[in-house]
PDB file of N, CA and C in Angstrom:
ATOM      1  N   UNK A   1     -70.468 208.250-129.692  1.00  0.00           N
ATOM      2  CA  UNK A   1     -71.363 209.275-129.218  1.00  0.00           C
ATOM      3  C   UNK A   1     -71.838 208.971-127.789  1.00  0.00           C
ATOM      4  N   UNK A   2     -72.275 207.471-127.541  1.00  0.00           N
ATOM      5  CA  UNK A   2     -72.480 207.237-126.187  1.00  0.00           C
ATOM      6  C   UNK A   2     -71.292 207.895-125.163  1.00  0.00           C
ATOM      7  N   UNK A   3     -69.975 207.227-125.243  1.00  0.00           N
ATOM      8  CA  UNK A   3     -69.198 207.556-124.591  1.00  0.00           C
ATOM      9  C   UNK A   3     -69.514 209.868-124.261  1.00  0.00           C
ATOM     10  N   UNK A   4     -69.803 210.279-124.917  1.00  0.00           N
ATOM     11  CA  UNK A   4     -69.339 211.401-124.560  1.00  0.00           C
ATOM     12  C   UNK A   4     -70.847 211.618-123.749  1.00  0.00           C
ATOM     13  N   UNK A   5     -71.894 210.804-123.398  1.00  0.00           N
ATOM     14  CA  UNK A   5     -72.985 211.124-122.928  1.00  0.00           C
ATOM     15  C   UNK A   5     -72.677 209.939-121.314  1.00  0.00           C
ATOM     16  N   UNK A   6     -72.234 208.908-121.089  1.00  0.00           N
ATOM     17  CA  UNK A   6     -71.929 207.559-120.481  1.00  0.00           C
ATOM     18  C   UNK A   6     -70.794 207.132-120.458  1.00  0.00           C
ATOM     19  N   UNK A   7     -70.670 207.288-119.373  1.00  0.00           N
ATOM     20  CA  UNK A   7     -68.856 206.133-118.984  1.00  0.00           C
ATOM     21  C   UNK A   7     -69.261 204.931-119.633  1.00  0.00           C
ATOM     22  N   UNK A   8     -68.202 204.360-119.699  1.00  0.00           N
ATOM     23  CA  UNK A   8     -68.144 203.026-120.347  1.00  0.00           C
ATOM     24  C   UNK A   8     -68.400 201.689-118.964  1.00  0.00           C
ATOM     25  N   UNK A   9     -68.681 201.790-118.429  1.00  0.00           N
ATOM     26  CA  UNK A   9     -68.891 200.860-117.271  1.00  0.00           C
ATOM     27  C   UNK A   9     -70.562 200.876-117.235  1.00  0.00           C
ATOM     28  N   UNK A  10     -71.120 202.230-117.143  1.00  0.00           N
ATOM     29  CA  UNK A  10     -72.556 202.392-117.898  1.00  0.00           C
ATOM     30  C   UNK A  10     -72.994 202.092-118.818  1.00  0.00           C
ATOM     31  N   UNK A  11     -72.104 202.064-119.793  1.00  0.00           N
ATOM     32  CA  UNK A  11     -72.812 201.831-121.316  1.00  0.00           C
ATOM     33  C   UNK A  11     -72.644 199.819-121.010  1.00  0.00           C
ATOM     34  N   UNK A  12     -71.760 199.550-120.425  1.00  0.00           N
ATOM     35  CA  UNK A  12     -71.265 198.203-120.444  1.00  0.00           C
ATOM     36  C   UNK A  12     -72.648 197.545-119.907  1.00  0.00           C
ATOM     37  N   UNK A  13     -72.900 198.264-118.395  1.00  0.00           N
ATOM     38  CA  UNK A  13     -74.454 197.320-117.855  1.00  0.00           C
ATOM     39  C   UNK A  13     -75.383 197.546-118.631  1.00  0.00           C
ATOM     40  N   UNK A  14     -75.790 198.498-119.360  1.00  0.00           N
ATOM     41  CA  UNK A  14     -76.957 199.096-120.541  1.00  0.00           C
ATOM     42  C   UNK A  14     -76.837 197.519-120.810  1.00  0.00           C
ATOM     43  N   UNK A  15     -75.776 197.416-121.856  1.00  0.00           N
ATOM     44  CA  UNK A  15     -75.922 196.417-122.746  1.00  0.00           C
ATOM     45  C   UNK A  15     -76.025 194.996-122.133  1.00  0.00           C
ATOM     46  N   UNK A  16     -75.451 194.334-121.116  1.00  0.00           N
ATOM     47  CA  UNK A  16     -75.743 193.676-120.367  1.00  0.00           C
ATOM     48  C   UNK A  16     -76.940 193.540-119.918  1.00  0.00           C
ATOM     49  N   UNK A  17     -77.309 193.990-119.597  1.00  0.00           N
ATOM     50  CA  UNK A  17     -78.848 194.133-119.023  1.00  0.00           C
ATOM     51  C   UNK A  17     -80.093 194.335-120.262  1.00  0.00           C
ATOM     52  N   UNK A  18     -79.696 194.546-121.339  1.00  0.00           N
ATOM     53  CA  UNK A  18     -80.185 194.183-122.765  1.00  0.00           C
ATOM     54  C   UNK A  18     -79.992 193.414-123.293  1.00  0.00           C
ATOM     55  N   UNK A  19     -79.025 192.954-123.868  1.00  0.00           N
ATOM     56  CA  UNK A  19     -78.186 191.933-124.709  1.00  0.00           C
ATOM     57  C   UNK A  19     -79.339 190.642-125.021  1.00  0.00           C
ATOM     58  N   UNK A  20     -79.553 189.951-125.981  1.00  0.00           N
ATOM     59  CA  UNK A  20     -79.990 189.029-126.300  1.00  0.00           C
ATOM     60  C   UNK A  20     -79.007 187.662-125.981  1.00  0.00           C
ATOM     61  N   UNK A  21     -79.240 186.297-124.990  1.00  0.00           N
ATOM     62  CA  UNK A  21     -78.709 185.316-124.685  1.00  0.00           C
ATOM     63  C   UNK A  21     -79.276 184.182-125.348  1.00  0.00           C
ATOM     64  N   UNK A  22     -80.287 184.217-125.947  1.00  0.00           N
ATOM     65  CA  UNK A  22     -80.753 183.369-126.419  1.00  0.00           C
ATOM     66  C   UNK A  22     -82.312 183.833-127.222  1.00  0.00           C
ATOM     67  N   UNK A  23     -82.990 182.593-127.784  1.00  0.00           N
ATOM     68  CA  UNK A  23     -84.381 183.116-127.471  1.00  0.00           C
ATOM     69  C   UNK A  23     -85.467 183.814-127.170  1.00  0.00           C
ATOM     70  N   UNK A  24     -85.934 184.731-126.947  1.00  0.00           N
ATOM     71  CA  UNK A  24     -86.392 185.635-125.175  1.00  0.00           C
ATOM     72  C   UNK A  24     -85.451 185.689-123.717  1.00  0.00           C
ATOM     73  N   UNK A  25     -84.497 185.038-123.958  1.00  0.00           N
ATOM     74  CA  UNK A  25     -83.667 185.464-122.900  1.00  0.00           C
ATOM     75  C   UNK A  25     -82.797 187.106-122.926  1.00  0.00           C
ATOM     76  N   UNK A  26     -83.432 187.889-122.595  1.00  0.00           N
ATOM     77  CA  UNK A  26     -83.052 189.125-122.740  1.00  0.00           C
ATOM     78  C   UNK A  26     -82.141 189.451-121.130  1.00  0.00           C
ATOM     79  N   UNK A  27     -81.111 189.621-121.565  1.00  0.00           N
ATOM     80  CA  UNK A  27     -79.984 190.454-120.006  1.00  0.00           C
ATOM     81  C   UNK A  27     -79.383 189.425-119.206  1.00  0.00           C
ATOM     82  N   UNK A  28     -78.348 189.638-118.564  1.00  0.00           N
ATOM     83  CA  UNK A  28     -77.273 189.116-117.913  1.00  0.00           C
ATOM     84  C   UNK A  28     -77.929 188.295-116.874  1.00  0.00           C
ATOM     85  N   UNK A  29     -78.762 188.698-115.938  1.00  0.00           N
ATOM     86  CA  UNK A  29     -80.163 188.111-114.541  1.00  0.00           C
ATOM     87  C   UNK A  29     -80.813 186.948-115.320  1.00  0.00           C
ATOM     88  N   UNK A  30     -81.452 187.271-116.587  1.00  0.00           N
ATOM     89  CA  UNK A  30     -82.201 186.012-117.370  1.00  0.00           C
ATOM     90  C   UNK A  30     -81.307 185.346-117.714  1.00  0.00           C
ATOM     91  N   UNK A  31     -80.597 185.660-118.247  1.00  0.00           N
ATOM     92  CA  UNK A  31     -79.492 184.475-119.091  1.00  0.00           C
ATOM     93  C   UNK A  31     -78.766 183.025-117.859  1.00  0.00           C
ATOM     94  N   UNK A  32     -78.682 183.949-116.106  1.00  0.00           N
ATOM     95  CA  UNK A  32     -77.954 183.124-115.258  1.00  0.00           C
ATOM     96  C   UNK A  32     -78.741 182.024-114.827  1.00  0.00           C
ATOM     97  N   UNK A  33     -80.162 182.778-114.815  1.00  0.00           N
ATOM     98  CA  UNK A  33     -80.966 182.117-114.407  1.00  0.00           C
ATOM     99  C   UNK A  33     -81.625 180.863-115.643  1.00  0.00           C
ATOM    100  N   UNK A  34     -81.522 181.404-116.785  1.00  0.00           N
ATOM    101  CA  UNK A  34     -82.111 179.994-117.571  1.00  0.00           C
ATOM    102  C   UNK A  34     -80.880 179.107-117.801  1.00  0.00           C
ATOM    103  N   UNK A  35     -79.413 179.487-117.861  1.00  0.00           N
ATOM    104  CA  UNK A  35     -78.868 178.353-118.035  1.00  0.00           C
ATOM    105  C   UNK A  35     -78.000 177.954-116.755  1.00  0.00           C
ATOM    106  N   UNK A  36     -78.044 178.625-115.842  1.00  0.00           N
ATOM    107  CA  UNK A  36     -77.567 178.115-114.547  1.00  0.00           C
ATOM    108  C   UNK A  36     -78.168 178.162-113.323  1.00  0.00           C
ATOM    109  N   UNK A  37     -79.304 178.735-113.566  1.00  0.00           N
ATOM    110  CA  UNK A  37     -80.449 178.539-111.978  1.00  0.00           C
ATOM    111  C   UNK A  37     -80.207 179.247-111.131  1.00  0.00           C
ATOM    112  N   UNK A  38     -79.164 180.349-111.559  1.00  0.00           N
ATOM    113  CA  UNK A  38     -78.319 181.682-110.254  1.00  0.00           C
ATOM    114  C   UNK A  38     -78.739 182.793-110.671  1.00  0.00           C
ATOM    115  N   UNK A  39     -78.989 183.669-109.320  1.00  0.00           N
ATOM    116  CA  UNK A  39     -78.602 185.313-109.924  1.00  0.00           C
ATOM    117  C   UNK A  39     -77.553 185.298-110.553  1.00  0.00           C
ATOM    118  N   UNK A  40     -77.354 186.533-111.777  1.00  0.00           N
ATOM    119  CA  UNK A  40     -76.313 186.778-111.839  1.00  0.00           C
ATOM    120  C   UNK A  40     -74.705 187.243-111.211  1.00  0.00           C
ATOM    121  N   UNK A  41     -75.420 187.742-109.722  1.00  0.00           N
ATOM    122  CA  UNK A  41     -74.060 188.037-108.845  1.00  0.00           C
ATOM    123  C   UNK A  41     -73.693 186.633-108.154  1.00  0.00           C
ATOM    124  N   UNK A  42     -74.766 185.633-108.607  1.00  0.00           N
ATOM    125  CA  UNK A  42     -73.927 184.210-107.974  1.00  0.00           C
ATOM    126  C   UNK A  42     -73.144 183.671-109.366  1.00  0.00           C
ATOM    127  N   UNK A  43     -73.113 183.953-110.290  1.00  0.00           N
ATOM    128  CA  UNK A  43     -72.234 183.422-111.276  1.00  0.00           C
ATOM    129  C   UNK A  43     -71.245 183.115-110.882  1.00  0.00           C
ATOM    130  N   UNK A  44     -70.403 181.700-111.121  1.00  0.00           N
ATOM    131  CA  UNK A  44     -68.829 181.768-110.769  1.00  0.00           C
ATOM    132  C   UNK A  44     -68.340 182.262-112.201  1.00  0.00           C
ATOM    133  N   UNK A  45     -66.899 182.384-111.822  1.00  0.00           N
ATOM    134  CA  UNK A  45     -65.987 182.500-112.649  1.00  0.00           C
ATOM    135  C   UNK A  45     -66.056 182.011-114.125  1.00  0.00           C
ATOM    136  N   UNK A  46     -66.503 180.261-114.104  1.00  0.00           N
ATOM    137  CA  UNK A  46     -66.524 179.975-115.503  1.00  0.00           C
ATOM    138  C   UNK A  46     -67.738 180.116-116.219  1.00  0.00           C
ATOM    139  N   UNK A  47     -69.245 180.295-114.882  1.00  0.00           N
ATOM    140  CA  UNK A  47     -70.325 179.738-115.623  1.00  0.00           C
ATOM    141  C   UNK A  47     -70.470 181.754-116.197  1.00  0.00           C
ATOM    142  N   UNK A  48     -69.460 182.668-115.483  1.00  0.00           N
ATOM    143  CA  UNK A  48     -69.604 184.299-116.454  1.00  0.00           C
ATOM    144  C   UNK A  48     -68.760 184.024-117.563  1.00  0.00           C
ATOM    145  N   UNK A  49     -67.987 183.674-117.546  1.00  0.00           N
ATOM    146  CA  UNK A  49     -67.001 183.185-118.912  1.00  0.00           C
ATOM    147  C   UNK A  49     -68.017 182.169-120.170  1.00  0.00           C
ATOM    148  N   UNK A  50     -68.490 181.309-119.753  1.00  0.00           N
ATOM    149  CA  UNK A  50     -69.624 181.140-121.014  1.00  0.00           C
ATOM    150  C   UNK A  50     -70.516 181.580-121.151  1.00  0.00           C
ATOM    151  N   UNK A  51     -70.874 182.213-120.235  1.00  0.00           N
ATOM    152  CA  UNK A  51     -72.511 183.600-120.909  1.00  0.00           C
ATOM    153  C   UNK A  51     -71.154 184.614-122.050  1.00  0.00           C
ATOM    154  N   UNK A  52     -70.268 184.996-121.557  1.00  0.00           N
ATOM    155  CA  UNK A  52     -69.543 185.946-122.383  1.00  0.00           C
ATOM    156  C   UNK A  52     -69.147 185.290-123.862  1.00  0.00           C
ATOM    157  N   UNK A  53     -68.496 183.995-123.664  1.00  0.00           N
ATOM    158  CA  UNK A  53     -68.525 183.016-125.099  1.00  0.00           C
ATOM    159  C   UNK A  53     -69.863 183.301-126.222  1.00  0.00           C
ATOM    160  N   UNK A  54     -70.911 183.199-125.298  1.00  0.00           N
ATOM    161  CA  UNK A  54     -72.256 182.941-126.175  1.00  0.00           C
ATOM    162  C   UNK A  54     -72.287 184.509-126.587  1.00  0.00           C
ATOM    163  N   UNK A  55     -72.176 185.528-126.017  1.00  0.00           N
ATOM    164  CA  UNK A  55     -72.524 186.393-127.097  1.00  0.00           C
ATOM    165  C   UNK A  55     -72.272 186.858-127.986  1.00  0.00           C
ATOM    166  N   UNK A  56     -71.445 186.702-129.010  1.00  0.00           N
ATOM    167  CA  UNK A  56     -71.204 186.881-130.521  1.00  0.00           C
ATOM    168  C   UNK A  56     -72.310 186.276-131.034  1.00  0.00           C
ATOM    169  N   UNK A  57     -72.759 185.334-130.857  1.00  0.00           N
ATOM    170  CA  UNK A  57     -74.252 184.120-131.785  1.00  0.00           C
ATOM    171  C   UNK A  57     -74.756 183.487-130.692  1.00  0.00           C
ATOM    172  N   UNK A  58     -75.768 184.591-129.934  1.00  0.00           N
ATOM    173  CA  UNK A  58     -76.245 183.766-128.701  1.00  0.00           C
ATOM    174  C   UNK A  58     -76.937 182.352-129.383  1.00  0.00           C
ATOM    175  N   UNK A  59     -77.820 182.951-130.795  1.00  0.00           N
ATOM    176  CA  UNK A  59     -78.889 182.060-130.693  1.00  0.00           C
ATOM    177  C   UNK A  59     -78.155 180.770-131.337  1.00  0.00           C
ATOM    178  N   UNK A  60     -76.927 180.649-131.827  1.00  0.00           N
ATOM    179  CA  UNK A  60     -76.445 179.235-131.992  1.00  0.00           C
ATOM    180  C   UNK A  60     -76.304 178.725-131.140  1.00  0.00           C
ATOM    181  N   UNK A  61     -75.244 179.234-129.887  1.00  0.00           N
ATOM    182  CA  UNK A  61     -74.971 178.720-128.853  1.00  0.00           C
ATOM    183  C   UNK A  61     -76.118 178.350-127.456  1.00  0.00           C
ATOM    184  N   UNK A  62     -76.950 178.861-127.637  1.00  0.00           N
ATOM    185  CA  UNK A  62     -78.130 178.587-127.164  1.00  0.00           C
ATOM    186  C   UNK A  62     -78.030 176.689-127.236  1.00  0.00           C
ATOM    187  N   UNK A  63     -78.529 176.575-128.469  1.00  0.00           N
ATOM    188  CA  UNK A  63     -78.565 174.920-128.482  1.00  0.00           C
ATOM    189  C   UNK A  63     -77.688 173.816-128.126  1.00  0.00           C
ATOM    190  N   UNK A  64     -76.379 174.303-127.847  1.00  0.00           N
ATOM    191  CA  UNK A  64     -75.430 173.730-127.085  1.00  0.00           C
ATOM    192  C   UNK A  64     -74.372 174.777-126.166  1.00  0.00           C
ATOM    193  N   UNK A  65     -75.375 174.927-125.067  1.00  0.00           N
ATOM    194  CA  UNK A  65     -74.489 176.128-124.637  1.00  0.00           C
ATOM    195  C   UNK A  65     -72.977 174.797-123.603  1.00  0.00           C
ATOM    196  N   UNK A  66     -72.946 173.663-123.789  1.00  0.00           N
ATOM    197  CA  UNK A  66     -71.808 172.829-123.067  1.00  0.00           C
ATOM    198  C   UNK A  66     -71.036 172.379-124.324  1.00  0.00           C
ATOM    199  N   UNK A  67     -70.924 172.744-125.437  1.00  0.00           N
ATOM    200  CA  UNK A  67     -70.350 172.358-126.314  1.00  0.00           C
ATOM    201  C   UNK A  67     -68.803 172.514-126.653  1.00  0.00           C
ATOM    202  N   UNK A  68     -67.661 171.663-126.966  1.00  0.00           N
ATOM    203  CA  UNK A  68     -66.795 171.729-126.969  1.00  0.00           C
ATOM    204  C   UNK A  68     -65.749 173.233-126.896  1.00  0.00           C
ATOM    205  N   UNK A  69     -66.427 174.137-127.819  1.00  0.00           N
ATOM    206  CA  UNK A  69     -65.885 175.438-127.831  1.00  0.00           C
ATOM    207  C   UNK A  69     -66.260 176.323-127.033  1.00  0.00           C
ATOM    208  N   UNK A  70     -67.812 176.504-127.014  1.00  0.00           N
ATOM    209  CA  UNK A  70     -67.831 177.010-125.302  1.00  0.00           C
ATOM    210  C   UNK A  70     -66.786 176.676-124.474  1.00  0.00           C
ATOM    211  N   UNK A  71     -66.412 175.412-123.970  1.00  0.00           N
ATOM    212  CA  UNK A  71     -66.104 175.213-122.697  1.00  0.00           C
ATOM    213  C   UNK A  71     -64.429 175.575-122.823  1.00  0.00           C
ATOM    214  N   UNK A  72     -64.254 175.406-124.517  1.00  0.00           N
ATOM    215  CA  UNK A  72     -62.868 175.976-124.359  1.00  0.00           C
ATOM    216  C   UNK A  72     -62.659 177.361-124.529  1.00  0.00           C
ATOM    217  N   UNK A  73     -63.323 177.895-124.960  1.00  0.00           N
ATOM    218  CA  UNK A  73     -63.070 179.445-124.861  1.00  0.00           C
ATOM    219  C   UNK A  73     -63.319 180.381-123.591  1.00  0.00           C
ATOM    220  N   UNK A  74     -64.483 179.599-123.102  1.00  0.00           N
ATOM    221  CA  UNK A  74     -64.530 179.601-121.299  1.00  0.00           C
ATOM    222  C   UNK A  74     -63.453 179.837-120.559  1.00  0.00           C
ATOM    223  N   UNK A  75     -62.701 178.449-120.808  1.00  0.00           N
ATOM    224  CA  UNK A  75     -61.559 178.117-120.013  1.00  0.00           C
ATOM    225  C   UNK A  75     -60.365 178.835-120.656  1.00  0.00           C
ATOM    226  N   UNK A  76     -60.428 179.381-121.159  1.00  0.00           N
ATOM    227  CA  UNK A  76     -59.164 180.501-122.194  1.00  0.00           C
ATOM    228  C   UNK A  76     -59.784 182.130-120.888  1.00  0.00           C
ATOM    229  N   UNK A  77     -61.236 182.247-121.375  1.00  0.00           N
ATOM    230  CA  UNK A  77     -60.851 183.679-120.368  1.00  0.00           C
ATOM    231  C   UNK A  77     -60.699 183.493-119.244  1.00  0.00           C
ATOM    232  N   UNK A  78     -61.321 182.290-118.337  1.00  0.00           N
ATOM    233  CA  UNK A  78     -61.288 182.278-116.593  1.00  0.00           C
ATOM    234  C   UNK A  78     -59.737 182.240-116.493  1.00  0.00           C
ATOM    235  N   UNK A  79     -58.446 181.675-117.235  1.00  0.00           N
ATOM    236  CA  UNK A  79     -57.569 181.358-117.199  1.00  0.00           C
ATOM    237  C   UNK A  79     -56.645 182.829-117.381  1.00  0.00           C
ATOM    238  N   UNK A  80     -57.444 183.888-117.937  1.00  0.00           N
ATOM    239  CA  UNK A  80     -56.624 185.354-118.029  1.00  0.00           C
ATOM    240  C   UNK A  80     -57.574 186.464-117.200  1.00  0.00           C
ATOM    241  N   UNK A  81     -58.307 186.172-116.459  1.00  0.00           N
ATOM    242  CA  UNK A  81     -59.098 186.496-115.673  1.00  0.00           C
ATOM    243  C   UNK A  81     -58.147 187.739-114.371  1.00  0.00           C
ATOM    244  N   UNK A  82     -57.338 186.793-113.782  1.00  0.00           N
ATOM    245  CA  UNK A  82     -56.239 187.095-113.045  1.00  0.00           C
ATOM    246  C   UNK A  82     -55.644 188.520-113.360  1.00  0.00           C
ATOM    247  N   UNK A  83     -55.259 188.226-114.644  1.00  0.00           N
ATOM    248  CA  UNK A  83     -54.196 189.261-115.359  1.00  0.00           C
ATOM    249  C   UNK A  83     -54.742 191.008-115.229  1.00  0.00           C
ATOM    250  N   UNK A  84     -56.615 190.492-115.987  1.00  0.00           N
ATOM    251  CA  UNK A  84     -57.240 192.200-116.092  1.00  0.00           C
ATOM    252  C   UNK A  84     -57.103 192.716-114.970  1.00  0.00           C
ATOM    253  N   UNK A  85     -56.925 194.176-115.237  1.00  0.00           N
ATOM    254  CA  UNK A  85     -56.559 195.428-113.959  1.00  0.00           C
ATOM    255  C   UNK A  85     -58.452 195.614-114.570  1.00  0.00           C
ATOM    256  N   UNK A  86     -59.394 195.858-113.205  1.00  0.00           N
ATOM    257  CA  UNK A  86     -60.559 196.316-113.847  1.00  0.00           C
ATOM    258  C   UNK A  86     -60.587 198.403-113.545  1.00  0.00           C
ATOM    259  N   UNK A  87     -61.556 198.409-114.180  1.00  0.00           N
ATOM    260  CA  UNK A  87     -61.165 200.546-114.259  1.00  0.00           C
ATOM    261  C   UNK A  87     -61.880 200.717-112.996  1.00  0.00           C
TER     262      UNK A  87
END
């Protein structure tokens, strides 16, 4: 139903800019800033690839956001990063 009201690039920052990262960490700006000390447009490559890891179960990954699978599932998207055509 969104879609026929919102492009999907809209609906995408909505949720971004909502999304739960943790705790009270509410949106993409809070999330860079509590676990990497950046705006979000300073994110590199891998430290946006583990905010994206953590959100399926922010609040597990919260407690080890450097934890073995983070950093490999990280390194799985920065590594196909290349490939996406963006819309």
């Amino acid at each position: 139903m969104l879609e026929t009201l919102l492009g999907k690039q809209r609906i995408l920052e909505i949720y971004l800019n909502n999304v739960e990262w943790g705790e009270g960490i509410f949106g993409a700006q809070a999330a860079a800033r509590h676990y990497f000390r950046v705006d979000a447009a300073r994110l590199s490559p891998l430290q946006a690839a583990r905010l994206a890891v953590m959100l399926p179960a922010p609040k597990r990954f919260e407690k080890r956001p450097g934890s073995a699978y983070v950093a490999g599932r990280a390194a799985t998207i920065v590594a196909r990063m290349g490939a996406v055509e963006l819309p």
